[in-house]
C-alpha atoms as a PDB file:
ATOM      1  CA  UNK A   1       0.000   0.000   0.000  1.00  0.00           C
ATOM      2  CA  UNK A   2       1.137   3.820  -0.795  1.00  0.00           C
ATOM      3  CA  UNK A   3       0.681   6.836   0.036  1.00  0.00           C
ATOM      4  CA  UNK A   4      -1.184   9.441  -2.266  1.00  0.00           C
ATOM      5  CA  UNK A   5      -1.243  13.237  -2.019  1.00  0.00           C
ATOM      6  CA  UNK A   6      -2.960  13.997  -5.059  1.00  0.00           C
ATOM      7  CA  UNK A   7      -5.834  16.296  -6.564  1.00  0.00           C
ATOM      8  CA  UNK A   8      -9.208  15.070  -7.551  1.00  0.00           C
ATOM      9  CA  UNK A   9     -11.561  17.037 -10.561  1.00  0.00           C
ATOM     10  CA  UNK A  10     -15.383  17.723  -9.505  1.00  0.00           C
ATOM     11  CA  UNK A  11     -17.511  18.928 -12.345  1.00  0.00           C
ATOM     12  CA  UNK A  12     -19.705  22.224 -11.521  1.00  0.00           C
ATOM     13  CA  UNK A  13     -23.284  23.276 -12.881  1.00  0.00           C
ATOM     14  CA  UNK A  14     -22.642  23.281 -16.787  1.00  0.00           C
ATOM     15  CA  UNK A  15     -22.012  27.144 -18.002  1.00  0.00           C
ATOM     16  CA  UNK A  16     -22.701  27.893 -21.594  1.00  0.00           C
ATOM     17  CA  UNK A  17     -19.754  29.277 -23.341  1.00  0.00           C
ATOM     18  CA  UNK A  18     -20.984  30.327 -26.314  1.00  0.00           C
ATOM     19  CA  UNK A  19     -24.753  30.261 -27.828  1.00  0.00           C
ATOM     20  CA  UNK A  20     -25.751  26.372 -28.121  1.00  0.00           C
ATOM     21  CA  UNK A  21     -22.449  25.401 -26.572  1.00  0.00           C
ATOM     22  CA  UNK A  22     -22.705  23.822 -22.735  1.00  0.00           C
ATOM     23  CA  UNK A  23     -19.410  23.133 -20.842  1.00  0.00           C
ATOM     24  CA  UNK A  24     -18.683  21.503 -17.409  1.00  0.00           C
ATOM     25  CA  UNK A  25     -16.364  23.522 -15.699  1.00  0.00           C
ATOM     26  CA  UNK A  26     -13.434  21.312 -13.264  1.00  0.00           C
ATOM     27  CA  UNK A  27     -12.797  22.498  -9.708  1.00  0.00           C
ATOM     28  CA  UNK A  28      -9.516  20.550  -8.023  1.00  0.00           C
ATOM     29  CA  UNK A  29      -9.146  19.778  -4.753  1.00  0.00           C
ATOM     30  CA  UNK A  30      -6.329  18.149  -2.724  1.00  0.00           C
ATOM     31  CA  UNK A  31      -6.728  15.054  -0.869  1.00  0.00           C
ATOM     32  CA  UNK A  32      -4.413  12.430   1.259  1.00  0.00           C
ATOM     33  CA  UNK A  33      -4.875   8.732   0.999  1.00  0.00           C
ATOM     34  CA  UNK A  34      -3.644   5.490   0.447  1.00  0.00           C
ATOM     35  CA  UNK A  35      -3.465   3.527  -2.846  1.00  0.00           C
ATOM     36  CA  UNK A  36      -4.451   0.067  -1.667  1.00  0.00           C
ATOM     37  CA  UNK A  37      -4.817  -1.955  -5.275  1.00  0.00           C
ATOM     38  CA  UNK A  38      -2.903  -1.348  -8.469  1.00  0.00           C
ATOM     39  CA  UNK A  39      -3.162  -3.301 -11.629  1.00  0.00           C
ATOM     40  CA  UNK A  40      -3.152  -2.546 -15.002  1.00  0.00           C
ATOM     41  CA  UNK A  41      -4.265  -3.696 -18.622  1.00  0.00           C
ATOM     42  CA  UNK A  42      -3.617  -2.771 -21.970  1.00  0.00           C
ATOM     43  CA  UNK A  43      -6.735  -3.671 -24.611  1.00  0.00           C
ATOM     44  CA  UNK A  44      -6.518  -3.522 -28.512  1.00  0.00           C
ATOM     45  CA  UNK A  45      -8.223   0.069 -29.262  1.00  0.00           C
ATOM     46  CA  UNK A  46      -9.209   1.219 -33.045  1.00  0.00           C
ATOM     47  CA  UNK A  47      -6.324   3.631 -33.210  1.00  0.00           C
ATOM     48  CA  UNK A  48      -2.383   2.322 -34.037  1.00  0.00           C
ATOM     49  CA  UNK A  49      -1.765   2.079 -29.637  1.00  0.00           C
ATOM     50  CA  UNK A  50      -3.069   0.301 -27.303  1.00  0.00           C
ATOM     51  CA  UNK A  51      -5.035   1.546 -24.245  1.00  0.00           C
ATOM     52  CA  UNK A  52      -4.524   1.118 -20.702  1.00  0.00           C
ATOM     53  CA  UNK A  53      -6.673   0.938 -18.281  1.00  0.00           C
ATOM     54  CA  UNK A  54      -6.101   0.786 -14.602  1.00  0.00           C
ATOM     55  CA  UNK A  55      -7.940  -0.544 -11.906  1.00  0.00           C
ATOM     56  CA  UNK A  56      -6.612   1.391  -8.717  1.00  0.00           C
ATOM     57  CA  UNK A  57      -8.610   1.552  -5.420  1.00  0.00           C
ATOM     58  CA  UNK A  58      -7.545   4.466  -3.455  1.00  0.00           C
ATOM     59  CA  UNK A  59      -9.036   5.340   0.028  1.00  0.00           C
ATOM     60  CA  UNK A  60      -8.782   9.197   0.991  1.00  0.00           C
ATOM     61  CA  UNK A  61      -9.868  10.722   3.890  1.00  0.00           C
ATOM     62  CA  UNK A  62     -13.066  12.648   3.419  1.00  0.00           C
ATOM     63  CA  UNK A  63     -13.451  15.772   4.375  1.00  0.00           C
ATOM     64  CA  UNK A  64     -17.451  17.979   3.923  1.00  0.00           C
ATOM     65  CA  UNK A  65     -16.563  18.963   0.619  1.00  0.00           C
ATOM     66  CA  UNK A  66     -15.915  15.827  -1.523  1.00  0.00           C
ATOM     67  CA  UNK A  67     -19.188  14.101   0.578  1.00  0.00           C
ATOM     68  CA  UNK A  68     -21.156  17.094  -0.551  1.00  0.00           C
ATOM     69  CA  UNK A  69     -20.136  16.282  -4.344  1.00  0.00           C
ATOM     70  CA  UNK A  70     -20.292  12.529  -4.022  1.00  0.00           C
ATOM     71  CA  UNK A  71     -21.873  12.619  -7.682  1.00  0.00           C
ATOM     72  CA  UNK A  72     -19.433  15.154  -9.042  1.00  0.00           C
ATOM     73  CA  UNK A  73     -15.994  13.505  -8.336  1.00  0.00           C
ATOM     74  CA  UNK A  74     -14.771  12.783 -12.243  1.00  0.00           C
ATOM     75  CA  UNK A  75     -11.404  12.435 -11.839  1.00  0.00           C
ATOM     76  CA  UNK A  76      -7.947  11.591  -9.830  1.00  0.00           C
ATOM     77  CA  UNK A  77      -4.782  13.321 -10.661  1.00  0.00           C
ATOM     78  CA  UNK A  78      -2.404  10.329 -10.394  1.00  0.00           C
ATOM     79  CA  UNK A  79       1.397  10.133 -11.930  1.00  0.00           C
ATOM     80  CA  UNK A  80       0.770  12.950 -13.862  1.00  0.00           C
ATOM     81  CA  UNK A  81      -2.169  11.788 -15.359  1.00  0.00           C
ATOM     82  CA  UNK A  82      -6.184  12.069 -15.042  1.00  0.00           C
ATOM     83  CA  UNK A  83      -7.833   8.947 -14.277  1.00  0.00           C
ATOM     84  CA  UNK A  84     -11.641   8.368 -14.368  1.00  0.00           C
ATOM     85  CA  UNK A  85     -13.170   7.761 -11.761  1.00  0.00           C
ATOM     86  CA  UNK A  86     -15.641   4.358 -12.411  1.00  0.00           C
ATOM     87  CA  UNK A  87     -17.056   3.648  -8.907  1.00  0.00           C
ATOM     88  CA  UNK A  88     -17.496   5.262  -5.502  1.00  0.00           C
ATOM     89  CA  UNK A  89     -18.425   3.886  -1.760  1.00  0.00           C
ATOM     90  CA  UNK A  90     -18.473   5.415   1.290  1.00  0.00           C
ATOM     91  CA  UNK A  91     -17.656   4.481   4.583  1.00  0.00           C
ATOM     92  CA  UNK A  92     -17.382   7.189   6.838  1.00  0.00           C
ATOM     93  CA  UNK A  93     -14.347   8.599   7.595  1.00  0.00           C
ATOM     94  CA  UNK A  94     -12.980   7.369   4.399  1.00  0.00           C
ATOM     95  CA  UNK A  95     -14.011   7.056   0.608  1.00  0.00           C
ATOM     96  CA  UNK A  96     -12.772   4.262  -1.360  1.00  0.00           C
ATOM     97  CA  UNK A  97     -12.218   5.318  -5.630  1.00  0.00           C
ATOM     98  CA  UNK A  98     -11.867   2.985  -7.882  1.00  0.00           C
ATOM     99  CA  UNK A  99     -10.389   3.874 -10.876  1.00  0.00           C
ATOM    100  CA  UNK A 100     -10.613   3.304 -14.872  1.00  0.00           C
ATOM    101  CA  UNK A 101      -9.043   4.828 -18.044  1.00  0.00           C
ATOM    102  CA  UNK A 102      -7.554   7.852 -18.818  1.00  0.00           C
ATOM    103  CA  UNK A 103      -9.754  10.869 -18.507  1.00  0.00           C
ATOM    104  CA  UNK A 104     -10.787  12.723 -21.840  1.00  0.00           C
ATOM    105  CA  UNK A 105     -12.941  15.317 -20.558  1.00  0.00           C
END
């Protein structure tokens, strides 16, 4: 098991930008926790690469905010890169993520 410090992206109210366009906008916080599971898998995509997908569980410690935005959370900042978030449970103090591909939003 490690240790993460690490930011996670919550989705606000969509704005629109410009007439007929809708965008989320990202607010990141910072969060500690532990990352209890790591695996990894490459499938055959359309495109010339591969894609990877991970399957990390990390626990954080939760504080009002992130319980507040439960439905929000779309990403974890991990290794330099965004990771989806697929699935969330809650067991008070702590909030187990699990996590999926890369994060194209």
């Amino acid at each position: 098991m490690s240790k993460f410090y690490g930011k996670i992206g919550f989705s606000t109210p969509m704005k629109e930008t410009s007439p007929g366009v809708w965008e989320d906008s990202i607010v990141e916080k910072n969060y500690y926790g532990d990352m209890v599971k790591k695996t990894r898998k490459w499938t055959s995509g359309e495109g010339l690469n591969d894609n990877i997908t991970i399957s990390n569980t990390l626990e954080i410690v939760a504080d009002e905010y992130i319980v507040e935005n439960l439905t929000n959370v779309r990403y974890v900042v991990w290794l330099g890169v965004k990771w989806s978030v697929s699935d969330v449970s809650f067991e008070f103090p702590r909030m187990t993520l699990s996590l999926g591909g890369v994060y194209n939003g």
